[in-house]
C-alpha atoms as a PDB file:
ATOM      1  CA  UNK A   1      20.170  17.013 -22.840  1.00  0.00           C
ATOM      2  CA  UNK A   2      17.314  19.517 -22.740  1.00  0.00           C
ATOM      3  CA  UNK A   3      14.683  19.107 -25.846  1.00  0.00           C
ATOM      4  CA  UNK A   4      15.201  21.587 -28.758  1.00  0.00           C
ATOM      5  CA  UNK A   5      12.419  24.021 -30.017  1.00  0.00           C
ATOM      6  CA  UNK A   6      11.858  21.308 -32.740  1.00  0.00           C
ATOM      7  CA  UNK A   7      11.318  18.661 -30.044  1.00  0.00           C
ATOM      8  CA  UNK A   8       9.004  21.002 -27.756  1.00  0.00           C
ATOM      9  CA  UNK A   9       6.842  21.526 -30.963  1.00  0.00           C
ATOM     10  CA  UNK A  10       7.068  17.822 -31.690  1.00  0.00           C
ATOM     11  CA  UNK A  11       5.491  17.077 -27.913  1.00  0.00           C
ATOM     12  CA  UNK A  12       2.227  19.067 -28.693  1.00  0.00           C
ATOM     13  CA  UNK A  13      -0.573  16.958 -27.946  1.00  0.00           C
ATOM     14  CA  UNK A  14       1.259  14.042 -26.799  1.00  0.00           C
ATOM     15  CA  UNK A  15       1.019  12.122 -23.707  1.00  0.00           C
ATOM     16  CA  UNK A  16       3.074  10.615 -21.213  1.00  0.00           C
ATOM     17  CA  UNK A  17       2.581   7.440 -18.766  1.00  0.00           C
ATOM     18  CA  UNK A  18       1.155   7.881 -15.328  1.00  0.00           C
ATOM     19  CA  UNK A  19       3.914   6.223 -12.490  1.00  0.00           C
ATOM     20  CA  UNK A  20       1.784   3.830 -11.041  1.00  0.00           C
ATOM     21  CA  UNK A  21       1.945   0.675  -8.714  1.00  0.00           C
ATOM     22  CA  UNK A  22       0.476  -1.352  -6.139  1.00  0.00           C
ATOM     23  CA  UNK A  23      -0.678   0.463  -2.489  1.00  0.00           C
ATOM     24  CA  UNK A  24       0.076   3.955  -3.660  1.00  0.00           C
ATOM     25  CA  UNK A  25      -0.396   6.006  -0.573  1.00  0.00           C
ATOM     26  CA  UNK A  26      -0.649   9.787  -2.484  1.00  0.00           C
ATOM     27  CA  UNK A  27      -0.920   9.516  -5.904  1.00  0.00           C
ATOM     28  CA  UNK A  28      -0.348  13.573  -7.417  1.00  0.00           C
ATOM     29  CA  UNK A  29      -2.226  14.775 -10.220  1.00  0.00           C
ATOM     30  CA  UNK A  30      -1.310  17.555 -12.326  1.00  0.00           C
ATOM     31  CA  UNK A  31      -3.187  19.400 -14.594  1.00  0.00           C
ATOM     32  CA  UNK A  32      -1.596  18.051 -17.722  1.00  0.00           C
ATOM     33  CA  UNK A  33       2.064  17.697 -19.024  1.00  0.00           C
ATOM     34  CA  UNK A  34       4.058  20.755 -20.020  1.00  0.00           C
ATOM     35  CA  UNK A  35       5.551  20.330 -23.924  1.00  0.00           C
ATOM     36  CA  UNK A  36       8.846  20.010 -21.937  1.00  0.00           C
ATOM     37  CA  UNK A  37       7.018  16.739 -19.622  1.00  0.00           C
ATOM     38  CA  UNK A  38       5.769  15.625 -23.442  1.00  0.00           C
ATOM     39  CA  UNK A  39       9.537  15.609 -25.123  1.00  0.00           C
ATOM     40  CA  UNK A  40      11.421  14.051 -22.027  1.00  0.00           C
ATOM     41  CA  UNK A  41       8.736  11.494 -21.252  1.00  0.00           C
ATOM     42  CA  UNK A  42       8.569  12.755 -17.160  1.00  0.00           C
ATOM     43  CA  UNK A  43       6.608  14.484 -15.057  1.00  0.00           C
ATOM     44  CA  UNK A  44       6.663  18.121 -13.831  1.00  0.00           C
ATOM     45  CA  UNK A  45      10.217  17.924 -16.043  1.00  0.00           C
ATOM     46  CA  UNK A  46      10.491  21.455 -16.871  1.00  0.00           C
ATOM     47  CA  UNK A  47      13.458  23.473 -15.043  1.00  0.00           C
ATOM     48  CA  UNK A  48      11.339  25.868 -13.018  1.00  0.00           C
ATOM     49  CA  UNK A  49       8.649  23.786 -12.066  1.00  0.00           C
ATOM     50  CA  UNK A  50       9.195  23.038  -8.245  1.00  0.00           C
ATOM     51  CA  UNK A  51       7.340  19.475  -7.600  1.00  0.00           C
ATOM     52  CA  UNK A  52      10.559  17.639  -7.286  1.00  0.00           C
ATOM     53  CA  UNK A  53      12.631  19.761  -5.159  1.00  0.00           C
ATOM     54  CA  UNK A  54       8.951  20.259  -2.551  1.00  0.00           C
ATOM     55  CA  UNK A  55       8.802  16.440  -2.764  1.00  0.00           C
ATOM     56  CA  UNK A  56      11.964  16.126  -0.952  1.00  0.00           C
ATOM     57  CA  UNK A  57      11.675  18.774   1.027  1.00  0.00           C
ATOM     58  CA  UNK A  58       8.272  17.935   2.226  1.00  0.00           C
ATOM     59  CA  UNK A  59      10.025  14.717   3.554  1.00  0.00           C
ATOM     60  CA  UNK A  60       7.835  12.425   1.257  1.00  0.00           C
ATOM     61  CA  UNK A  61      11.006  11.791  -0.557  1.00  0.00           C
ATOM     62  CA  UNK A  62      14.937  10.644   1.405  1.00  0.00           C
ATOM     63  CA  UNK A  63      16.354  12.792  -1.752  1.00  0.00           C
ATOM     64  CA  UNK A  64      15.580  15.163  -4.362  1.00  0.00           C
ATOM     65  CA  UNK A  65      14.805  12.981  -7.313  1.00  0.00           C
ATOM     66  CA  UNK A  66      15.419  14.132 -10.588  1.00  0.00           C
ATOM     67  CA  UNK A  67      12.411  13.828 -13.219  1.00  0.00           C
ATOM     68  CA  UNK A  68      14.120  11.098 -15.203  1.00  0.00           C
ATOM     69  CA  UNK A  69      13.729   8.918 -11.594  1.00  0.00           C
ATOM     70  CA  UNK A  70       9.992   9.117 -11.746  1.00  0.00           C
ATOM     71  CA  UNK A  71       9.763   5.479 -11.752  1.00  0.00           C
ATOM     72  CA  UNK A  72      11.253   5.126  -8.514  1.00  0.00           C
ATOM     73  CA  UNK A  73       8.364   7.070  -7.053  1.00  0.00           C
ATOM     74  CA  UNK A  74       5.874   3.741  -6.308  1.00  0.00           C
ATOM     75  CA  UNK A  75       8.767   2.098  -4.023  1.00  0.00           C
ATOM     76  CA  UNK A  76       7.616   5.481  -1.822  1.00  0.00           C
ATOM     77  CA  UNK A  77       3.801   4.686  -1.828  1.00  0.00           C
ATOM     78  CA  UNK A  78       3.648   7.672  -4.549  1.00  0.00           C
ATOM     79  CA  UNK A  79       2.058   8.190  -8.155  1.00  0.00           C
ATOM     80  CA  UNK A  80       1.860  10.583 -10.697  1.00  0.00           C
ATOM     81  CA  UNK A  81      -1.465  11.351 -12.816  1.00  0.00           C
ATOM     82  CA  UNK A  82      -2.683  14.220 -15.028  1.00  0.00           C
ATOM     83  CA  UNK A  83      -6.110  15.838 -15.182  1.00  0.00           C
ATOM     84  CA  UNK A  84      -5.901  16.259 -19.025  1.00  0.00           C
ATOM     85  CA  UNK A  85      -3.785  14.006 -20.760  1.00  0.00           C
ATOM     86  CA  UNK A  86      -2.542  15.844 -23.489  1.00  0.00           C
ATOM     87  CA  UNK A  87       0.514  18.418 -23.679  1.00  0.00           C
ATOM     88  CA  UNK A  88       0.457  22.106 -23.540  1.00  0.00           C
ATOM     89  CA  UNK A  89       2.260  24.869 -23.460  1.00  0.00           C
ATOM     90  CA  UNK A  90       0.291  26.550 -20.990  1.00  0.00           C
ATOM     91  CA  UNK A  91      -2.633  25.128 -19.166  1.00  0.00           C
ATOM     92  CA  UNK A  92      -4.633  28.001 -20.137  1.00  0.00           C
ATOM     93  CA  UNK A  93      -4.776  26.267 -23.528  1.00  0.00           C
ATOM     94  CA  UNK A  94      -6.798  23.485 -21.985  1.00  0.00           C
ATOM     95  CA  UNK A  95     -10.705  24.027 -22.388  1.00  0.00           C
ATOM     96  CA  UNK A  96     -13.377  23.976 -19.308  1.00  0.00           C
ATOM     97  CA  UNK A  97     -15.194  20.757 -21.259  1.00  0.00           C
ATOM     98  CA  UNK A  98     -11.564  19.096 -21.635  1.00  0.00           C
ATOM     99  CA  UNK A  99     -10.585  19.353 -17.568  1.00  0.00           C
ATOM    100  CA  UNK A 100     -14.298  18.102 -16.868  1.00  0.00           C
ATOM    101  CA  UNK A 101     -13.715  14.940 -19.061  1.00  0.00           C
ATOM    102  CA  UNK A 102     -10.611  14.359 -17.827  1.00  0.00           C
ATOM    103  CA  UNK A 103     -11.698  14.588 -13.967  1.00  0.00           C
ATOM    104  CA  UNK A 104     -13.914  11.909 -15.136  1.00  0.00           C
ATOM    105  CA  UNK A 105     -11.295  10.027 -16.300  1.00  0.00           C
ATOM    106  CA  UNK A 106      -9.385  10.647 -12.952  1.00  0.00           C
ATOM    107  CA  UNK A 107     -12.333   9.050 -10.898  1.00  0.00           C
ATOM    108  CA  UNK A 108     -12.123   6.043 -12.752  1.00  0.00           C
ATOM    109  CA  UNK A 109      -8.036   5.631 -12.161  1.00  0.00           C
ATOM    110  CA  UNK A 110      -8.535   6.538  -8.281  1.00  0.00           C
ATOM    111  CA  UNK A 111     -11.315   3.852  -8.273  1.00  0.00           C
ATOM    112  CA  UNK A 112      -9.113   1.592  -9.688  1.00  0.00           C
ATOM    113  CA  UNK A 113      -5.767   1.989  -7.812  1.00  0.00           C
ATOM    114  CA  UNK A 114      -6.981   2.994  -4.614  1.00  0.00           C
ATOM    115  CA  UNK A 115      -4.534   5.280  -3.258  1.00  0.00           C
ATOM    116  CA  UNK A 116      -4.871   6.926   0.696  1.00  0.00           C
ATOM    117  CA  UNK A 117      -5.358  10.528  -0.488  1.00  0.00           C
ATOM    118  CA  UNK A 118      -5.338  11.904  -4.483  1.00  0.00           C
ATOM    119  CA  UNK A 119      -3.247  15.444  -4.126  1.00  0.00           C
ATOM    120  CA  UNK A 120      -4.225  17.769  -7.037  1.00  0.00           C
ATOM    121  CA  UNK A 121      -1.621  19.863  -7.664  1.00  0.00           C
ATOM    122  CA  UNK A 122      -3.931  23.410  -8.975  1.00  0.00           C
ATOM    123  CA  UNK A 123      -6.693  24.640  -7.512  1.00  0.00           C
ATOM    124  CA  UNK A 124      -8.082  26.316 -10.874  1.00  0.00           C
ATOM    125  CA  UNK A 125      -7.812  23.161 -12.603  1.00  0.00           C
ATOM    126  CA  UNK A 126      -9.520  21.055  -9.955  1.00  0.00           C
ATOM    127  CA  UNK A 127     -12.107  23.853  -9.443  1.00  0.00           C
ATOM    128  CA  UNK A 128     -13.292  23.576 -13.345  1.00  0.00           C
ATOM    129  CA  UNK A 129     -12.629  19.617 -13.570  1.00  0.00           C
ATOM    130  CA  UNK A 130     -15.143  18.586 -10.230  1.00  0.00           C
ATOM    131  CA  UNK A 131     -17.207  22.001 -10.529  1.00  0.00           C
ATOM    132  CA  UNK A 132     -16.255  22.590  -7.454  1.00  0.00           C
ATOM    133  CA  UNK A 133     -15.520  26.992  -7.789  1.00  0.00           C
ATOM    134  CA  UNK A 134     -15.059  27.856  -3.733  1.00  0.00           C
ATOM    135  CA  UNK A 135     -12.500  25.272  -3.305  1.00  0.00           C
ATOM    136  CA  UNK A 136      -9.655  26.203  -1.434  1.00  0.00           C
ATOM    137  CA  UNK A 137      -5.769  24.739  -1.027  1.00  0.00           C
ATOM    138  CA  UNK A 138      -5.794  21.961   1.432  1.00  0.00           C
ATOM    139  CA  UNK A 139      -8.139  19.006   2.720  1.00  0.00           C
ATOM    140  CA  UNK A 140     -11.509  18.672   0.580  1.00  0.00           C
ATOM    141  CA  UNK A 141     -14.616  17.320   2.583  1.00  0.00           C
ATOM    142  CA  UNK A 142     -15.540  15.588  -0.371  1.00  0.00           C
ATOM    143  CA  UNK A 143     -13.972  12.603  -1.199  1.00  0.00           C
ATOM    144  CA  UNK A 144     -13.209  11.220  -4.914  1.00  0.00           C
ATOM    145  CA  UNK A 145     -14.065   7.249  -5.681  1.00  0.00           C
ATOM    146  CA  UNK A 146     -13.797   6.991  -1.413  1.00  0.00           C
ATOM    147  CA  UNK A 147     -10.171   8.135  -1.508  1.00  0.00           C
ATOM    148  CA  UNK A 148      -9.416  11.442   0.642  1.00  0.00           C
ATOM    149  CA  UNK A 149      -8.528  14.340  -1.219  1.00  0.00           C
ATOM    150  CA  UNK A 150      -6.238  17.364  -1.059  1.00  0.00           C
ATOM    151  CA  UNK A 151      -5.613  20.229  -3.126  1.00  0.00           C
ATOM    152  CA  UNK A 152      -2.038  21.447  -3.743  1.00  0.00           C
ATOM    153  CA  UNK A 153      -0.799  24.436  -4.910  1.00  0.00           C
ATOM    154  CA  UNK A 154       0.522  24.358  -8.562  1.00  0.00           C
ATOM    155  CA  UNK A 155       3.888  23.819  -8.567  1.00  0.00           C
ATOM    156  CA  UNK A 156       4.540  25.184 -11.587  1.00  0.00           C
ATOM    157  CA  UNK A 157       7.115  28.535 -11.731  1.00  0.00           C
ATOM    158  CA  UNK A 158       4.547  30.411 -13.207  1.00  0.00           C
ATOM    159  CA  UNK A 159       2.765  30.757 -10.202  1.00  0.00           C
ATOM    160  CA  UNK A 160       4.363  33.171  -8.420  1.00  0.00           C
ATOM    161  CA  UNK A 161       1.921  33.285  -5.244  1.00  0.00           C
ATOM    162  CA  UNK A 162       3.185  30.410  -3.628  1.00  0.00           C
ATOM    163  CA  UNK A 163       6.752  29.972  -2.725  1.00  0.00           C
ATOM    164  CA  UNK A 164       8.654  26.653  -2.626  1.00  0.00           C
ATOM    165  CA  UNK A 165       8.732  26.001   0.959  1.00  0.00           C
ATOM    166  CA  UNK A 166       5.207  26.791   1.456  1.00  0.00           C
ATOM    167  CA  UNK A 167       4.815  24.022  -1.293  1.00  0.00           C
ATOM    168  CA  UNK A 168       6.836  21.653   0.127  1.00  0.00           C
ATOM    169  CA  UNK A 169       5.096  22.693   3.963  1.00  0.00           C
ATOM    170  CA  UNK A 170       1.687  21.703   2.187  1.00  0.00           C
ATOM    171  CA  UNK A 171       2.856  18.508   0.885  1.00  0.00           C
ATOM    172  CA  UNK A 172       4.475  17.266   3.988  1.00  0.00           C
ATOM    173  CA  UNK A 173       0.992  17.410   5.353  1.00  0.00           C
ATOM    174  CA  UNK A 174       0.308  14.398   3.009  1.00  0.00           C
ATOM    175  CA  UNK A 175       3.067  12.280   5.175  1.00  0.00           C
ATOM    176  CA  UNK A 176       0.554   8.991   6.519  1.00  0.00           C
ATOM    177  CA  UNK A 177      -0.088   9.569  10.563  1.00  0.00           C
ATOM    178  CA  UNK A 178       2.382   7.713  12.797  1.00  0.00           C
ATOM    179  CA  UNK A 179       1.049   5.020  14.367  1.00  0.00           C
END
């Protein structure tokens, strides 16, 4: 059952758990979790938002997964994280100083779990979080905590410039090389 306006107003400023486990090979990172993510307790849950149906089809995934199956995602070698931990509306409501302590944060989980490559999924975001303003969709030269990184387009459906299966084309480009 979707959350009611009471719920969604309930969620603001609340946080949800990262899906972690051992030998993550991509661990995602959004910006932060929507009011909608807040109430339901999962990641990139609100209808629109187009991480779970590029996950499958970016062949990361057998299956589209529904939100509620986050937990599943570590038994694929994947993780979910946030830049800022706390729930928003809009990401726009997030300030510069709040994405730049929150990156710092994010170095300290990568460091810690040690996944292959750390996808952020929004370019603005990770731009203002690593003060890093030319960066571009795709592979970073830098690294973060000596795990490869890659920038990802927001999935969210309020960015219109970037269609689903050019989402799901970028993150198949995360698949690990065949030996």
């Amino acid at each position: 059952m979707a959350p009611t306006k009471a719920d969604l107003e309930a969620a603001r400023n609340a946080t949800i758990e990262d899906v972690l486990g051992p030998g993550l090979d991509v661990l995602f990172c959004g910006i932060n979790p929507s009011l909608y993510s807040a109430a339901t307790g999962h990641h990139f849950a609100r209808p629109g938002n187009r991480f779970w149906p590029a996950l499958h089809l970016s062949g990361l995934v057998p299956r589209r997964l529904a939100p509620s199956e986050q937990r599943l995602l570590p038994s694929y070698g994947l993780g979910i994280t946030n830049i800022a931990t706390r729930a928003t509306a809009r990401a726009d409501e997030l300030d510069p100083e709040e994405l730049r302590v929150g990156g710092e944060r994010l170095v300290r989980l990568v460091a810690e779990v040690r996944p292959r490559v750390l996808a952020m999924a929004g370019v603005s975001a990770y731009r203002v979080a690593f003060a890093r303003p030319a960066a571009r969709i795709g592979p970073q030269e830098e690294t973060i905590a000596g795990t490869a990184l890659w920038v990802l387009p927001n999935p969210s459906g309020l960015n219109a410039h970037w269609r689903l299966e050019a989402i799901a084309a970028e993150m198949a480009r995360l698949r690990p090389p065949r030996a």
